[in-house]
Protein backbone atom coordinates (compact mmCIF):
# COMPACT_ATOMS: atom_id res chain seq x y z
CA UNK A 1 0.00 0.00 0.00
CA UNK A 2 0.68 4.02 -0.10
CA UNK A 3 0.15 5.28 2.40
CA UNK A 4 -0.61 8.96 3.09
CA UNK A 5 0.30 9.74 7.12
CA UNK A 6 -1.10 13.15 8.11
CA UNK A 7 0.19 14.77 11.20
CA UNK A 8 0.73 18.00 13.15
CA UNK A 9 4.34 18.48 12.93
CA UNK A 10 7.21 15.91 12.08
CA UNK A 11 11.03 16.54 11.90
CA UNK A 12 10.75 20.45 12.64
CA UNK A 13 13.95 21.42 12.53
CA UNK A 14 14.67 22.46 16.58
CA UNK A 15 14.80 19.90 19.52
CA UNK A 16 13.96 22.39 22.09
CA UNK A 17 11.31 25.29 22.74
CA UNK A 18 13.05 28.73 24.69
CA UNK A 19 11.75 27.62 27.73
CA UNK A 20 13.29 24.36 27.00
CA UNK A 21 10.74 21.90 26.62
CA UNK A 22 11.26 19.30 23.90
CA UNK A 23 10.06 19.62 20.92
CA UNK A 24 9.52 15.95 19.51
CA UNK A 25 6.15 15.28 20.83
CA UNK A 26 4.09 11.96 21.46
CA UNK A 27 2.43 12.37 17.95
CA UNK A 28 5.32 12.47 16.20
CA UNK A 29 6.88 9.72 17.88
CA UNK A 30 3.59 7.74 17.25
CA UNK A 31 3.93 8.73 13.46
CA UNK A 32 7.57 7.61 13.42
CA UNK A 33 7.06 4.50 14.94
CA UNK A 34 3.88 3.36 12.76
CA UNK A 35 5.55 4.22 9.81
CA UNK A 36 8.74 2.97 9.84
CA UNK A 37 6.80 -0.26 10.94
CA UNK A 38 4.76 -0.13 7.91
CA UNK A 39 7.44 0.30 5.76
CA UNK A 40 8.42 -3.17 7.55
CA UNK A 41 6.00 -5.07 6.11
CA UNK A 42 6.74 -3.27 2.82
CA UNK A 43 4.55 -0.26 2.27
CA UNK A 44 5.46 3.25 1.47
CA UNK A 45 4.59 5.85 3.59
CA UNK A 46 4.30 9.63 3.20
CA UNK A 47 4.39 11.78 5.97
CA UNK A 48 2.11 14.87 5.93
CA UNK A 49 3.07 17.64 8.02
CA UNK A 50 3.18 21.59 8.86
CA UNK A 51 6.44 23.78 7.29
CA UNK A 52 7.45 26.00 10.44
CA UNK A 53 10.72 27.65 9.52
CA UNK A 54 12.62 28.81 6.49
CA UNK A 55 15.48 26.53 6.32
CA UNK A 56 13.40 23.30 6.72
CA UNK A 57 12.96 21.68 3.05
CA UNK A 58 9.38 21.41 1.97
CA UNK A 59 10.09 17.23 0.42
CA UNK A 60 12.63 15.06 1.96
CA UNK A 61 13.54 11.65 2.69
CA UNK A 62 14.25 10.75 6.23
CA UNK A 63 15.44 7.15 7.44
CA UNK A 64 13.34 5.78 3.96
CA UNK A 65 9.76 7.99 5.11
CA UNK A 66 8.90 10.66 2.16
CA UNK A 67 8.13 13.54 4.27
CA UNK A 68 6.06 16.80 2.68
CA UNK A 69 6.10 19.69 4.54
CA UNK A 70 3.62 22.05 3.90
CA UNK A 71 3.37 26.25 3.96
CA UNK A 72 0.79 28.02 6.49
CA UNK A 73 -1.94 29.51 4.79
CA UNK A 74 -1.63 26.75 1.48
CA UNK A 75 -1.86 23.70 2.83
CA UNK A 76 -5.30 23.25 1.55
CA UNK A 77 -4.12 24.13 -1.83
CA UNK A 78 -0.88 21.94 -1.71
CA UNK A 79 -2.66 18.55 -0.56
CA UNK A 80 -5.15 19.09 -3.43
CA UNK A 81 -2.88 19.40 -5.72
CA UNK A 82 -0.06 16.41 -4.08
CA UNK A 83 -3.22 14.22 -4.20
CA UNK A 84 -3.60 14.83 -8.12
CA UNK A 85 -0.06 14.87 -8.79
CA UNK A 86 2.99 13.89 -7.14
CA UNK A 87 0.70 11.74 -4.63
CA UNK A 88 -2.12 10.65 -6.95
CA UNK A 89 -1.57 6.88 -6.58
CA UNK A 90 -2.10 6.76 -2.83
CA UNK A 91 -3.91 4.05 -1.02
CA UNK A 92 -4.76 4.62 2.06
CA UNK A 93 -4.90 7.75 4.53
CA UNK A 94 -4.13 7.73 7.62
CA UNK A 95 -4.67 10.39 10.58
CA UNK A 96 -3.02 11.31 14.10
CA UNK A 97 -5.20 13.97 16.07
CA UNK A 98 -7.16 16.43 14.38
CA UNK A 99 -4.24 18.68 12.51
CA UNK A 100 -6.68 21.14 10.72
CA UNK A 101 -5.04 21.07 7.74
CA UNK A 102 -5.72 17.53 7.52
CA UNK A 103 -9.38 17.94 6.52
CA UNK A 104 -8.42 18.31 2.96
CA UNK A 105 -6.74 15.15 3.10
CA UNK A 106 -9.98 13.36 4.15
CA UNK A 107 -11.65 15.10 1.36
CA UNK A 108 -9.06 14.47 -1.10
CA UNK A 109 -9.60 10.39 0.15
CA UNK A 110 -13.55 10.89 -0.30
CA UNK A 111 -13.10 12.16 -3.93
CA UNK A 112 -11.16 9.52 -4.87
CA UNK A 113 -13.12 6.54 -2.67
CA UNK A 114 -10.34 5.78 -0.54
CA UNK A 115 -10.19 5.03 2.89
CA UNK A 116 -9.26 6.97 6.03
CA UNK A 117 -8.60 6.25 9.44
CA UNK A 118 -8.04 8.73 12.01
CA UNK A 119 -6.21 7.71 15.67
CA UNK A 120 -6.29 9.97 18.57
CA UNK A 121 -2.62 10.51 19.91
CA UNK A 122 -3.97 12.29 22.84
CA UNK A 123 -7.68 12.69 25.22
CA UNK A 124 -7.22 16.83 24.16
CA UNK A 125 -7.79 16.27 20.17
CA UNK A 126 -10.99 14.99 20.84
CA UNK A 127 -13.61 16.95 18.83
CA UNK A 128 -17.52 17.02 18.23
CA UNK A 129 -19.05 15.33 15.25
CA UNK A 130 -21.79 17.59 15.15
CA UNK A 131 -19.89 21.03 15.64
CA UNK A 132 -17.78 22.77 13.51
CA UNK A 133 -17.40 22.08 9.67
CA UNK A 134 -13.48 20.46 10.41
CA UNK A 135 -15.27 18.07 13.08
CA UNK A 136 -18.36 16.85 10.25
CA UNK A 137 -15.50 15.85 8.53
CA UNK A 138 -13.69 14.29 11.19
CA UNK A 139 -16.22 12.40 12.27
CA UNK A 140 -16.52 11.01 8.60
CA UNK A 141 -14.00 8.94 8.45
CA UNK A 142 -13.99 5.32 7.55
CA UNK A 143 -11.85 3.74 10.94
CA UNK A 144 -11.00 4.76 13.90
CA UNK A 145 -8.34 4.31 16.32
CA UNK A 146 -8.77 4.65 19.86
CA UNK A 147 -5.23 3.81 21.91
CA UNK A 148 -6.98 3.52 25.42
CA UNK A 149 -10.51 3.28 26.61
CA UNK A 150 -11.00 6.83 27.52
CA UNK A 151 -10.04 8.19 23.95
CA UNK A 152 -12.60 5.30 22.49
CA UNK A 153 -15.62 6.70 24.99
CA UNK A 154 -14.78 10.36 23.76
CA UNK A 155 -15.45 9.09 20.24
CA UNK A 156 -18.47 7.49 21.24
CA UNK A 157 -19.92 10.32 23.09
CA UNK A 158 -18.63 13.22 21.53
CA UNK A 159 -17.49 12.58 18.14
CA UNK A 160 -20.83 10.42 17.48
CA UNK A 161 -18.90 7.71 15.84
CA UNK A 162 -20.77 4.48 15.39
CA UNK A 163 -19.20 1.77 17.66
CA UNK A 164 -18.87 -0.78 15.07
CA UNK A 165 -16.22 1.98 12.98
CA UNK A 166 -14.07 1.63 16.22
CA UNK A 167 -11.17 -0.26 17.10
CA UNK A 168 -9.33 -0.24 20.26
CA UNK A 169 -5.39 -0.38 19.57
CA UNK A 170 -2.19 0.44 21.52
CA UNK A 171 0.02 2.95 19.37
CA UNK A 172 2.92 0.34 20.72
CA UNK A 173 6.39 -0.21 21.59
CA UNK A 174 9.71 -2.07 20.45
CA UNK A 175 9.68 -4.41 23.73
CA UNK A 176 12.35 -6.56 22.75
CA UNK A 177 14.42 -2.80 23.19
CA UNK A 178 13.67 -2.87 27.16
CA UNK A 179 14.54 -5.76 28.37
CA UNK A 180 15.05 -6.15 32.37
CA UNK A 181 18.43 -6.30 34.07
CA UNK A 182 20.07 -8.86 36.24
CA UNK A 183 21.21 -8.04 39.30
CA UNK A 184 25.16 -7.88 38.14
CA UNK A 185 24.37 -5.39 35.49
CA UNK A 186 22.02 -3.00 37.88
CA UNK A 187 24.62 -2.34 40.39
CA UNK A 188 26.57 -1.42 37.51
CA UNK A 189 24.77 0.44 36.09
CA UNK A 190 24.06 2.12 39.22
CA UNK A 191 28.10 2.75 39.52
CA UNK A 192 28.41 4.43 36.31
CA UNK A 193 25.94 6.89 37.19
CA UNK A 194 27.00 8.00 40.64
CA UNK A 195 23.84 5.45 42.15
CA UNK A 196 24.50 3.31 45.67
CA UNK A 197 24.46 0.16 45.10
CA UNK A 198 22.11 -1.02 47.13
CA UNK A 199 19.89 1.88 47.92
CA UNK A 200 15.83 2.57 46.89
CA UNK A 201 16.07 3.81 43.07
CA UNK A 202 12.73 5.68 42.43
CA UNK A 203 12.15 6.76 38.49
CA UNK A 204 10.03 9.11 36.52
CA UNK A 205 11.10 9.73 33.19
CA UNK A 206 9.07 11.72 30.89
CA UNK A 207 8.93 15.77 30.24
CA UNK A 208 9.23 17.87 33.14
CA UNK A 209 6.40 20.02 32.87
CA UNK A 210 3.63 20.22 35.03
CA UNK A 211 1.00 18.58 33.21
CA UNK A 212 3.56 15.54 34.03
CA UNK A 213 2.69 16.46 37.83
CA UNK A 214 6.25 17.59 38.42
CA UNK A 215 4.48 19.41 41.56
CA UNK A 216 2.67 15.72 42.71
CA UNK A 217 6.33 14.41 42.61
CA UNK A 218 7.93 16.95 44.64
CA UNK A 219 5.38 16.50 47.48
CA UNK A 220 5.61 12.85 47.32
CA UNK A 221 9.26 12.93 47.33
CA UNK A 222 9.33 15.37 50.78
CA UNK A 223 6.93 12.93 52.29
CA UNK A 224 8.81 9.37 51.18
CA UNK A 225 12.29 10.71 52.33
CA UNK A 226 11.68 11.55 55.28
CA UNK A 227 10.80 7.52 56.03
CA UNK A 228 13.94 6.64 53.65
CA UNK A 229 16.28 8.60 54.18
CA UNK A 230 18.82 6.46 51.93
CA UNK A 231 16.46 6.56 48.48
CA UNK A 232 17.18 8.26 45.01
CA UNK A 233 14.85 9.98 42.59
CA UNK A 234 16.27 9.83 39.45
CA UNK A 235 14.93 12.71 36.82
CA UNK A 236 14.96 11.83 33.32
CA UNK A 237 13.62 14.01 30.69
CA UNK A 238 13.77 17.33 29.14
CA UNK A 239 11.11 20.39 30.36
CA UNK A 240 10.75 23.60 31.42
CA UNK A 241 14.31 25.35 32.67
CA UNK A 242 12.50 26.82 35.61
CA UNK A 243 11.02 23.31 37.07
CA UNK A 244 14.44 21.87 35.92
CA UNK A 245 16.30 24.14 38.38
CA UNK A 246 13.64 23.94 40.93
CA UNK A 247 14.54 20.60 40.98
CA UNK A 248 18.23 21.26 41.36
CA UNK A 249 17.81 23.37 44.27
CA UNK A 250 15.57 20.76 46.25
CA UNK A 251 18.34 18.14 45.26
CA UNK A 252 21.22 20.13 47.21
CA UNK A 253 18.89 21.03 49.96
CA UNK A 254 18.51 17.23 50.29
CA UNK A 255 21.53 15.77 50.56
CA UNK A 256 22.21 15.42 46.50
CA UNK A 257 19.59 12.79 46.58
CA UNK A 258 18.16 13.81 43.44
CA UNK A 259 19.35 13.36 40.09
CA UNK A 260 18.44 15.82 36.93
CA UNK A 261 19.53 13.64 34.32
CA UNK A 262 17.75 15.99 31.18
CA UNK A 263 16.90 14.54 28.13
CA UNK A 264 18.65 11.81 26.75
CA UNK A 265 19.07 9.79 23.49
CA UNK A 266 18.41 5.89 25.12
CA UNK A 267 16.45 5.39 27.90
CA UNK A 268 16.90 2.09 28.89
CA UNK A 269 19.83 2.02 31.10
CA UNK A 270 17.63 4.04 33.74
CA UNK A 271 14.40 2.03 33.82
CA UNK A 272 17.20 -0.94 33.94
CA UNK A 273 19.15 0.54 37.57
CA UNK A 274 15.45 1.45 38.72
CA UNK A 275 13.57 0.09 41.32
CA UNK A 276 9.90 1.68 41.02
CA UNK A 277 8.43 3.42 38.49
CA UNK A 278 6.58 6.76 39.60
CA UNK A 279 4.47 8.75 36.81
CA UNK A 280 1.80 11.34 38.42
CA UNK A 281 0.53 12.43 34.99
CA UNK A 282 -2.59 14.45 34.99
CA UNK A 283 -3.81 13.55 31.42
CA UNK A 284 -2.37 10.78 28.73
CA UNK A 285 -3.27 8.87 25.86
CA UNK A 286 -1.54 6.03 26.63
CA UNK A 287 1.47 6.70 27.83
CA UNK A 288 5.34 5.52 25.86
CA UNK A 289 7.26 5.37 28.92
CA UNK A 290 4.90 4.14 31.31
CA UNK A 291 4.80 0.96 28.90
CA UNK A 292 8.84 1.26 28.38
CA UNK A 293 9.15 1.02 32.34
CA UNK A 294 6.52 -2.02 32.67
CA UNK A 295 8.49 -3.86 29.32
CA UNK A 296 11.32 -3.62 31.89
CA UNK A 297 9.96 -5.13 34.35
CA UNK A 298 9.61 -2.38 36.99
CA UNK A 299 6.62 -1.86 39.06
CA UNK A 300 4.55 1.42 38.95
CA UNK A 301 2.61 3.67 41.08
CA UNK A 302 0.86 5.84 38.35
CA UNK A 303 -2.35 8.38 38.58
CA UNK A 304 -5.45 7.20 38.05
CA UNK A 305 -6.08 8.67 34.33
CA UNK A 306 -7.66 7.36 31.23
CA UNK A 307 -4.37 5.49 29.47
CA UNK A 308 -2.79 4.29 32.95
CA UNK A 309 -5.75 2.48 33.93
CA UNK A 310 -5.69 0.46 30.37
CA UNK A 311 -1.75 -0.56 31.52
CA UNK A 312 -1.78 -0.69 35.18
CA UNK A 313 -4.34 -3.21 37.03
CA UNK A 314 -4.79 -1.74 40.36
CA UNK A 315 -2.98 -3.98 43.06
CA UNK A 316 -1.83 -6.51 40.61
CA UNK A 317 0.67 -4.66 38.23
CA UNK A 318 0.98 -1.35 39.82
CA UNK A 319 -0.61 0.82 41.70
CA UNK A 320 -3.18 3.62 40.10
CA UNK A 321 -3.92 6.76 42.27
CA UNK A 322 -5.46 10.06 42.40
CA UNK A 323 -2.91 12.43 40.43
CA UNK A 324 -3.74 14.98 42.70
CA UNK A 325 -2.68 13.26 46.38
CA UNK A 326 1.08 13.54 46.94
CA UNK A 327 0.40 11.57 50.32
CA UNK A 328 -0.87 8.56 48.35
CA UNK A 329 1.73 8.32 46.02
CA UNK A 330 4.37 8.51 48.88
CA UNK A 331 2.09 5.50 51.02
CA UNK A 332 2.08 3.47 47.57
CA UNK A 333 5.80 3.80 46.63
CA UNK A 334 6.32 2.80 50.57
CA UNK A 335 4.88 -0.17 50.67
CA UNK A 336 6.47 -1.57 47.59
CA UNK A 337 9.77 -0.29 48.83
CA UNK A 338 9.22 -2.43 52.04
CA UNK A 339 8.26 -5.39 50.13
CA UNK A 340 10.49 -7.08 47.62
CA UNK A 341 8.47 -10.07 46.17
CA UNK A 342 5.85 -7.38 45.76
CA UNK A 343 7.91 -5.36 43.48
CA UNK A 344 8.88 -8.39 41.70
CA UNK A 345 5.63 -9.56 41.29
CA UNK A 346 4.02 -6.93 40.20
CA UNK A 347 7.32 -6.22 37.74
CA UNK A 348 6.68 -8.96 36.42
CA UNK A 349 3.27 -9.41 35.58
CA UNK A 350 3.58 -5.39 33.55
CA UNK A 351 5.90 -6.97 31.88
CA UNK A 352 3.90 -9.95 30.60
CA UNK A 353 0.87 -8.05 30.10
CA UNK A 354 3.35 -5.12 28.03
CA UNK A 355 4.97 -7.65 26.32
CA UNK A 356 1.67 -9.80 24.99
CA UNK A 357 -0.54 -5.89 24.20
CA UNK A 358 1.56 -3.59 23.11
CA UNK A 359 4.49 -4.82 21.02
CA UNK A 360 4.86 -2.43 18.12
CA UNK A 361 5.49 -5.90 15.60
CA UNK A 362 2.35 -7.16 16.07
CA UNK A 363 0.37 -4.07 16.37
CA UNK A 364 2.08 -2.76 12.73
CA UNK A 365 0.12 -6.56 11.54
CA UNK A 366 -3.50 -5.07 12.58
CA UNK A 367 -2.54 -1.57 11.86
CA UNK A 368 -1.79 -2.77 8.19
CA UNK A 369 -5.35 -4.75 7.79
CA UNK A 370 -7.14 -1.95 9.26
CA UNK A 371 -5.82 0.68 7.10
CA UNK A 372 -6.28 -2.22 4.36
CA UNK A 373 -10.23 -2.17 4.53
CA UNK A 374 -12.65 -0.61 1.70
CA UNK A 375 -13.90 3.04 2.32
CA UNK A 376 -17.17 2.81 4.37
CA UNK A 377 -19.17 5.78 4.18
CA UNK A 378 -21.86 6.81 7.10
């Protein structure tokens, strides 16, 4: 197939905002992920996206993905006339969020009877089927994709999508890239970044902004120390400079027991010299590293959002609570700290459940027959 991939923004051209928040966000790793693992399977993919600055090119090739970059104020234009040009002999189309610019690729697919299926990355592109012009034609697409249970109620409810045009579907991970560590390898790991040995390694990796509950964190962290005195939070992630040095300051004020790692290129090695998982998000979709950490085999006290709760069974995986109660993330990260085959066991039962749901190999399989299926109009 050729397929036409329509999102917000892919390959900008900067990693970091002024403030210094990353750039790259979920979206566009979801887009880079499903298409390199279409091309996999041996389909073509094109990559739809906005032009932001000057110096980026407006057609490139990037790791095999034909990427089109397209000017504010023509996009319309310039998808009407890919689609009956350079583009004409597309398959498929296929849609993360609600980019508005994206419309015209939906109508470009209706002209020409070809199907399109649109996948939420995220709970805040959810739109109304009966409002605006953009959402009609949102909400007349062929498939959809809803990555967590809360995303698939939203197009239920609001975007009046029939159920039957719905399909429930991880946006997936490489699993086999996060394996767990032995024991040997941990305290190593744990040497070459500055890490006890043997003490409490707590994680949360993932920007530092506070729609990540940064704030939650802090609290929890005051309250947990002060019963273990000997534990490490380890910070890993680009964010905003101010919460970065916030973060800092509380770290020297507490005995260095912090670490600001920033952003970094692999992940792994942390969730590997980890011993629990904390992520106090306030809203997901379903969240990349919370499914990174459980692949590794770490326990997780997460809140209790729409995306966590399709990972985390309460009390059998993890622990889900209210992303608003610092105390109850502290009391939940305590009691796994004081019990070891809990931590195990609930390590490894995210890591079966991970491993069997959300490997990007065989959700690329069902991606490729759903984006496979006739147009279906109404």
């Amino acid at each position: 197939m050729k397929i036409a991939l329509f999102v917000k923004d892919y390959a900008i051209g900067k990693a970091f905002s002024k403030n210094g928040i990353p750039t790259k966000s979920g979206a566009e790793f979801h887009a880079e992920r499903h298409a390199k693992a279409l091309m996999a399977l041996g389909h073509e993919v094109t990559i739809f996206a906005k032009k932001r600055y000057r110096f980026t090119k407006i057609r490139e090739n990037i790791d095999g993905i034909d990427l089109v970059r397209l000017h504010s104020g023509f996009r319309w234009m310039e998808i009407i006339l890919r689609f009956l040009t350079t583009h004409r002999d597309i398959d498929t189309v296929y849609v993360l969020g609600t980019p508005k610019f994206a419309v015209w690729g939906i109508l470009m697919a209706r002209f020409f009877h070809k199907p399109v299926t649109l996948a939420l990355t995220g709970i805040a592109e959810k739109f109304d089927g009966k409002n605006s012009w953009r959402d009609r034609v949102f909400a007349s697409c062929d498939w959809y994709l809803a990555m967590s249970q809360e995303i698939r109620r939203a197009f239920l409810r609001l975007g009046d999508i029939p159920e039957e045009k719905i399909i429930v579907q991880p946006q997936g991970i490489d699993t086999a890239a996060y394996p767990s560590a032995a024991a040997e390898e941990k305290q190593k790991l744990r040497s070459e970044h500055g890490l006890p040995p043997d003490a409490p390694v707590l994680l949360f990796c993932a920007r530092v902004v506070l729609a990540k509950g940064i704030d939650t964190l802090e609290r929890a962290w005051e309250i947990l120390s002060k019963t273990f005195p000997a534990a490490h939070l380890v910070i890993v992630g680009g964010g905003d400079n101010a919460l970065l040095d916030e973060l800092r300051s509380m770290s020297e004020r507490m005995d260095h027991r912090i670490h600001v790692i920033g952003e970094v290129a692999h992940t792994q090695p942390y969730y590997q010299m980890a011993d629990i998982y904390i992520f106090p998000s306030r809203h997901e979709g379903l969240p990349n590293t919370l499914m990174e950490a459980m692949a590794t085999g770490l326990p997780s006290v997460v809140s209790d959002i729409g995306g966590c709760e399709d990972l985390i069974k309460d009390d059998v995986s993890g622990y889900r609570v209210d992303a608003e109660r610092p105390d109850l993330f502290a009391e939940r990260i305590m009691n796994l700290l004081v019990d070891e085959e809990k931590r195990k066991t609930f390590g490894a039962r995210a890591a079966v459940f991970v491993r069997a749901h959300c490997d990007i190999h065989a959700i690329a399989k069902e991606l490729e027959e759903v984006l496979a299926r006739p147009a279906r109009r109404g």
